[in-house]
Protein backbone atom coordinates (compact mmCIF):
# COMPACT_ATOMS: atom_id res chain seq x y z
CA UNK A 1 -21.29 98.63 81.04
CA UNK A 2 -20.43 97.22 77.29
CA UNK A 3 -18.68 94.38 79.13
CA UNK A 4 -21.20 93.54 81.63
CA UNK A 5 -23.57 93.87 79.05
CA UNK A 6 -20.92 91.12 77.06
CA UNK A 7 -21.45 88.86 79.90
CA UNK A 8 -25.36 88.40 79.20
CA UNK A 9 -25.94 89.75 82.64
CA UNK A 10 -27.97 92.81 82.41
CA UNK A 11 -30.74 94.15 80.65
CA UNK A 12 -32.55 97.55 80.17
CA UNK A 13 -36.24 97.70 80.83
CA UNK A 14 -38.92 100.25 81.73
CA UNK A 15 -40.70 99.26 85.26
CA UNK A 16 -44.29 98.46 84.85
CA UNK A 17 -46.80 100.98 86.16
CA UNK A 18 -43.96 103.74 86.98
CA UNK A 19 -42.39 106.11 84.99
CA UNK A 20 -38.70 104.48 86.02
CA UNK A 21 -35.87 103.53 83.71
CA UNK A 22 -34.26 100.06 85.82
CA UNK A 23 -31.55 98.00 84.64
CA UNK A 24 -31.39 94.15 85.98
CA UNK A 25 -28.21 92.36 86.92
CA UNK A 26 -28.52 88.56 86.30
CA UNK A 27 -25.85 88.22 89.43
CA UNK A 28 -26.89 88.81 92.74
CA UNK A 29 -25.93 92.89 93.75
CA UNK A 30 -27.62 92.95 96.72
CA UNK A 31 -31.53 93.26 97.33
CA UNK A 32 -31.65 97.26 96.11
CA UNK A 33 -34.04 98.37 93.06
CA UNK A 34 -31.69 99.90 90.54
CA UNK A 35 -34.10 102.01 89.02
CA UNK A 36 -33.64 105.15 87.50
CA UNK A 37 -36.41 107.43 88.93
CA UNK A 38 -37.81 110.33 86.55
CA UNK A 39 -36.15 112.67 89.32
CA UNK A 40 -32.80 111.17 89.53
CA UNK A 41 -32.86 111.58 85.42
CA UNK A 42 -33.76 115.06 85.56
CA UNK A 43 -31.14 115.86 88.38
CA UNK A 44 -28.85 114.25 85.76
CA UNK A 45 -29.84 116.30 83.10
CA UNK A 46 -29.76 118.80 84.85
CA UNK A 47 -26.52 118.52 86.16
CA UNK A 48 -25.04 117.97 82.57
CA UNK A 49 -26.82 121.45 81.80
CA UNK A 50 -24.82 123.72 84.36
CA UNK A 51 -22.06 121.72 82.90
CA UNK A 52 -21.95 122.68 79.40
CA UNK A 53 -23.14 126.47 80.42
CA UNK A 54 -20.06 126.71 82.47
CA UNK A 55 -17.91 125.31 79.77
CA UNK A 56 -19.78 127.68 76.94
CA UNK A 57 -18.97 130.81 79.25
CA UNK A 58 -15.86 130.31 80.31
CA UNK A 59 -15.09 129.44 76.55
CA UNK A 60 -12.90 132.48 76.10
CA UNK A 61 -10.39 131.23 78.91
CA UNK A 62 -10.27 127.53 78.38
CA UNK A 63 -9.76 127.97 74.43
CA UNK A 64 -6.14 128.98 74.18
CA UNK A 65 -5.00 126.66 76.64
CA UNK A 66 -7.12 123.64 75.74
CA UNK A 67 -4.64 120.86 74.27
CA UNK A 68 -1.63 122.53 75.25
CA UNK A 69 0.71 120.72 77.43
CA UNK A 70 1.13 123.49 80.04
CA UNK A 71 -0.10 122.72 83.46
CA UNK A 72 -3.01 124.69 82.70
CA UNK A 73 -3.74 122.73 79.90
CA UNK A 74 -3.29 119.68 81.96
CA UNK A 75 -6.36 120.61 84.52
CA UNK A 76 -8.54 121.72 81.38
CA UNK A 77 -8.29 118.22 79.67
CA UNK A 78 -8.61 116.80 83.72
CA UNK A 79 -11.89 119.09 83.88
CA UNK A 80 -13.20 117.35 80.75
CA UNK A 81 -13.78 114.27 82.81
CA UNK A 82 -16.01 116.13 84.92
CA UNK A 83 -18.61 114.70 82.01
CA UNK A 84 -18.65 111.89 84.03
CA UNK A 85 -19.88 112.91 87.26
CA UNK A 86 -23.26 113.43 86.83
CA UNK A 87 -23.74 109.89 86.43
CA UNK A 88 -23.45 109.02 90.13
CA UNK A 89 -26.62 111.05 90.47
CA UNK A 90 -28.80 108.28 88.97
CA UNK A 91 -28.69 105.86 91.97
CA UNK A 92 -27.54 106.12 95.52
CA UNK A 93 -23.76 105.51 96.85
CA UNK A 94 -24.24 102.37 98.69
CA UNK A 95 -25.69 100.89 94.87
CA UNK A 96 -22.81 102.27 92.67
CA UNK A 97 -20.64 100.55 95.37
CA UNK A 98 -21.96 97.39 95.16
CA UNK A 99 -21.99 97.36 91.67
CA UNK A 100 -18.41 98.49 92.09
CA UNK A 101 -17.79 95.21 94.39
CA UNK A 102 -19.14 92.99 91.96
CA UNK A 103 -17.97 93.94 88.76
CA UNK A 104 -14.41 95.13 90.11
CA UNK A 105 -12.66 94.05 86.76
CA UNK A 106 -15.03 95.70 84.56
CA UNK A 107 -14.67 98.66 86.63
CA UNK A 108 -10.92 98.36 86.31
CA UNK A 109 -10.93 98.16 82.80
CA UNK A 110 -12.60 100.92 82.32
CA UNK A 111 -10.80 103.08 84.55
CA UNK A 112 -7.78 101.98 82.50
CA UNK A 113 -9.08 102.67 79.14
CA UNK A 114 -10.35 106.34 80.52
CA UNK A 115 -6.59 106.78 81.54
CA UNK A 116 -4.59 105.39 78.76
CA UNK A 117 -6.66 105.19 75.83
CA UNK A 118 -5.55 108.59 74.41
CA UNK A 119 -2.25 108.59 74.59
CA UNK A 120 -1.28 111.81 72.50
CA UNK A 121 -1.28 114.01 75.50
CA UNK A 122 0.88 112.29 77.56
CA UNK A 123 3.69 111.31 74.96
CA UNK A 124 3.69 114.41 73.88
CA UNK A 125 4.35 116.11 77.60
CA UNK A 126 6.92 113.00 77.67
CA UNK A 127 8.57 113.92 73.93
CA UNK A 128 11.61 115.99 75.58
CA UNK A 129 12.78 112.84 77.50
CA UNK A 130 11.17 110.03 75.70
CA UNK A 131 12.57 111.38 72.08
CA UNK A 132 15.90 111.40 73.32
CA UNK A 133 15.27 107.46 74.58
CA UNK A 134 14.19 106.44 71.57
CA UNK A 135 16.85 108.50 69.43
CA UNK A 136 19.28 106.79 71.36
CA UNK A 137 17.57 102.72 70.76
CA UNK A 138 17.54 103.40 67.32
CA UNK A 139 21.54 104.38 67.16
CA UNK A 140 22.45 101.36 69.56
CA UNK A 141 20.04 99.30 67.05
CA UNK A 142 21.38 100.75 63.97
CA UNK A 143 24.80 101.37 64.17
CA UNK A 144 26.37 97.81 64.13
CA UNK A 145 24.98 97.77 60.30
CA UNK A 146 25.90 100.87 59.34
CA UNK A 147 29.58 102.48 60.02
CA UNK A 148 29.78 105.81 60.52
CA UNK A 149 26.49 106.49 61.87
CA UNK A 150 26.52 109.53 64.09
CA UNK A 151 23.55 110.90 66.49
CA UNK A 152 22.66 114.38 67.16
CA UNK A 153 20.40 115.25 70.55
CA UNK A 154 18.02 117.51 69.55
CA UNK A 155 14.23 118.21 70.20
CA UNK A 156 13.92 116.59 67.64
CA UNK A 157 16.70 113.99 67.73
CA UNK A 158 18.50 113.19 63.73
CA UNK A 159 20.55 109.70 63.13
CA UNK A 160 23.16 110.70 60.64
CA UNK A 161 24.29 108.16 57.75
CA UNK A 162 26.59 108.19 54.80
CA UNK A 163 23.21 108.21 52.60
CA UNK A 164 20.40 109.14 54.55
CA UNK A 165 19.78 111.24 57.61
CA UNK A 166 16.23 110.12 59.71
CA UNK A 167 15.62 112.86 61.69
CA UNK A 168 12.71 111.48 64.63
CA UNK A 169 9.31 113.74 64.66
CA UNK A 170 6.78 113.71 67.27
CA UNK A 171 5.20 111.84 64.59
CA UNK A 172 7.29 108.90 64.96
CA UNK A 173 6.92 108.83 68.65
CA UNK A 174 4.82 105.02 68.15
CA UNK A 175 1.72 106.93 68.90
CA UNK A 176 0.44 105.18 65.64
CA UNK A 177 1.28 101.71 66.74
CA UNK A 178 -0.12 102.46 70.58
CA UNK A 179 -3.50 103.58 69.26
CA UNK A 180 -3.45 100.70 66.85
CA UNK A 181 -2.68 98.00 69.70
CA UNK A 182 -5.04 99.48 71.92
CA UNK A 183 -8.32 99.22 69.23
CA UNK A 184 -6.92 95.77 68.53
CA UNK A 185 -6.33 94.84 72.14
CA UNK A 186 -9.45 95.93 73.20
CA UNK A 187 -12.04 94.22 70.32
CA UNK A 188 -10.46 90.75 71.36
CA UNK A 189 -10.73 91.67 74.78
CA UNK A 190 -14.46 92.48 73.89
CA UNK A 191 -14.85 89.44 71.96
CA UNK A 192 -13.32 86.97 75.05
CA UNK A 193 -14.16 88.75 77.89
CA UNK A 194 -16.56 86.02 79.05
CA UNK A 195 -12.95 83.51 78.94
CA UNK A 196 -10.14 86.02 79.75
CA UNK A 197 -7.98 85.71 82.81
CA UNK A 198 -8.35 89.46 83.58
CA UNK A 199 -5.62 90.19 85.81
CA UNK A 200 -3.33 88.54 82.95
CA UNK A 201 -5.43 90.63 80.34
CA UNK A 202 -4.12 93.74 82.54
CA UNK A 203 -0.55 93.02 82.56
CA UNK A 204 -0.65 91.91 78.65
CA UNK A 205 -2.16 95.27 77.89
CA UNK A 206 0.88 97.06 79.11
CA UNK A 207 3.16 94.66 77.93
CA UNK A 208 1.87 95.15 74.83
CA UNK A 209 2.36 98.78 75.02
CA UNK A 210 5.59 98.36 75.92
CA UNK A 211 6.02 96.01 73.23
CA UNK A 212 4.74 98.74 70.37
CA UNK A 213 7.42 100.80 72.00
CA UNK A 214 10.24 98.64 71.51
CA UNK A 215 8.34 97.48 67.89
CA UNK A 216 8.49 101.17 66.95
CA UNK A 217 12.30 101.18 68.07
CA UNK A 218 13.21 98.62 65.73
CA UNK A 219 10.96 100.02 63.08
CA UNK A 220 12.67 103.10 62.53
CA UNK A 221 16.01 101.06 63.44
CA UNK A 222 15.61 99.33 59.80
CA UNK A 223 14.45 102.41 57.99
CA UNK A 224 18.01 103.83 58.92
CA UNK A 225 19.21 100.74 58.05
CA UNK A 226 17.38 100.22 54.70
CA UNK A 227 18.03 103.90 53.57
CA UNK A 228 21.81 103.56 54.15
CA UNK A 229 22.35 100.45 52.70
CA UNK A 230 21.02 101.31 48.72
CA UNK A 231 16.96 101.81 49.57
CA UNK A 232 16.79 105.64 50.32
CA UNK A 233 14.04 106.47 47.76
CA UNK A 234 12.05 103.46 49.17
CA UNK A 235 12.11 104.11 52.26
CA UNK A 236 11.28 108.01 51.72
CA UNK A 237 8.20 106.81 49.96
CA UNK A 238 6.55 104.27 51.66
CA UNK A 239 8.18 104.61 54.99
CA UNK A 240 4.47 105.88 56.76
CA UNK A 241 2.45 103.70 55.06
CA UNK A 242 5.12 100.64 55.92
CA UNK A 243 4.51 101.61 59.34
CA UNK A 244 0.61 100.33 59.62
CA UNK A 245 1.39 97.06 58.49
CA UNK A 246 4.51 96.97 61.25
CA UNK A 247 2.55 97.42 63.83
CA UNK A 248 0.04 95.45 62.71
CA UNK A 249 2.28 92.22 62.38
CA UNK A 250 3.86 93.08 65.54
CA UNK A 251 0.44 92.75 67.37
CA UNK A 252 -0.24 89.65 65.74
CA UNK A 253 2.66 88.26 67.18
CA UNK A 254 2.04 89.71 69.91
CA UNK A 255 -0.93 88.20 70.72
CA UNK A 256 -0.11 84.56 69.15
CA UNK A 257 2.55 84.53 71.87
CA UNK A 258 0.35 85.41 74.80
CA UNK A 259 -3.28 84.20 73.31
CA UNK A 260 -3.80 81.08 75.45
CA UNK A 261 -2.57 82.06 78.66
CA UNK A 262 -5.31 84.61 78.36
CA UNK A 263 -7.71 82.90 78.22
CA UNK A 264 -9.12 80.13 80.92
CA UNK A 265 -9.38 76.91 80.70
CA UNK A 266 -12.16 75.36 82.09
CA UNK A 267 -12.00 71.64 82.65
């Protein structure tokens, strides 16, 4: 609704006369009212209230598996999204598809950031594999600068050097960088919405993941570097901090590289 609302084509108003909540859609949605009668809002609220009484008793079951990574855990963060539901109660079907119709990208894009813009759960679940990935970048990266680099597969997978070992937490999975591209990704998107190609948008907002995952690659790739070539102690201490301002200039160039084909030209 934020970027609908960033298009200038809807507006929140109380219907004269009636005790209805509407909202108005500047493009044409069809010739239904879009009000929000006082008994769809209270079947809302009411909804949300068997909700959160479910949730408070089965509190004692759900609380030692919530944020684990167990199946289980899985369908208790899935249940969360139940939250959502309720919300088709405030209009008919037919209306929430027609909105549906004619604001597919906005629909799309949120859909996408309800999916992906969390990301500790799943790169944790994908650690196991994904640590061993990355382990193994940062040795192929690494190792023509420094001789006698060796690599050890662990859980927690450790590059070996003649003067300092990096051993690779979930920590330095690029979670960091991910949730930083995504709250910079997203205000420009916010900002340009009105001018942005949006099926290029979509495939530059995984791209861009992926490129915070290669950035994060080559990030730890120089710390190895660094520390084995006379810069241990610096790269002990500032070595997180260092990290923001990466990822930072790594979106930056990101996004000077794919700015204007984002956006649309009109002649």
């Amino acid at each position: 609704m934020t970027l609908v609302c960033r298009r200038g084509e809807v507006k929140f108003e109380r219907e004269t006369g009636t005790g209805a909540f509407c909202f108005s859609f500047q493009r044409s949605v069809g010739s239904a009212s879009y009000g929000f009668s006082l008994a769809r809002i209270g079947l809302f609220a009411g909804a949300h209230l068997v909700l959160v009484s479910t949730v408070r008793f089965l509190y004692g079951t759900l609380e030692p598996i919530a944020g684990t990574i167990s199946f289980a855990g899985w369908i208790a963060a899935a249940m969360k999204l139940s939250v959502f539901l309720p919300t088709l109660l405030l209009a008919p079907l037919k209306r929430w598809l027609i909105l549906a119709r004619t604001y597919a990208a906005e629909c799309v894009a949120a859909l996408v950031v309800l999916f992906t813009f969390f990301p500790g759960r799943i790169l944790t679940a994908l650690w196991p594999w994904y640590g061993q990935v990355l382990g193994r970048l940062v040795f192929f990266f690494a190792g023509p600068f420094v001789p006698g680099l060796s690599y050890t597969a662990a859980f927690t997978p450790t590059i070996g050097g003649p003067d300092l070992d990096v051993t690779m937490l979930l920590a330095c999975s690029g979670i960091t960088g991910i949730e930083l591209f995504e709250c910079l990704f997203a205000f420009v998107a916010l900002l340009d919405w009105n001018r942005l190609r949006k099926g290029r948008a979509l495939i530059a907002y995984f791209g861009g993941i992926a490129a915070m995952f290669l950035g994060n690659a080559l990030r730890i790739s120089a710390l190895v570097i660094l520390g084995n070539r006379g810069f241990a102690d610096v790269v002990a201490r500032f070595h997180i901090s260092a990290g923001w301002i990466f990822f930072s200039v790594v979106f930056l160039l990101y996004l000077s590289l794919i700015y204007r084909k984002l956006i649309a030209t009109h002649e």
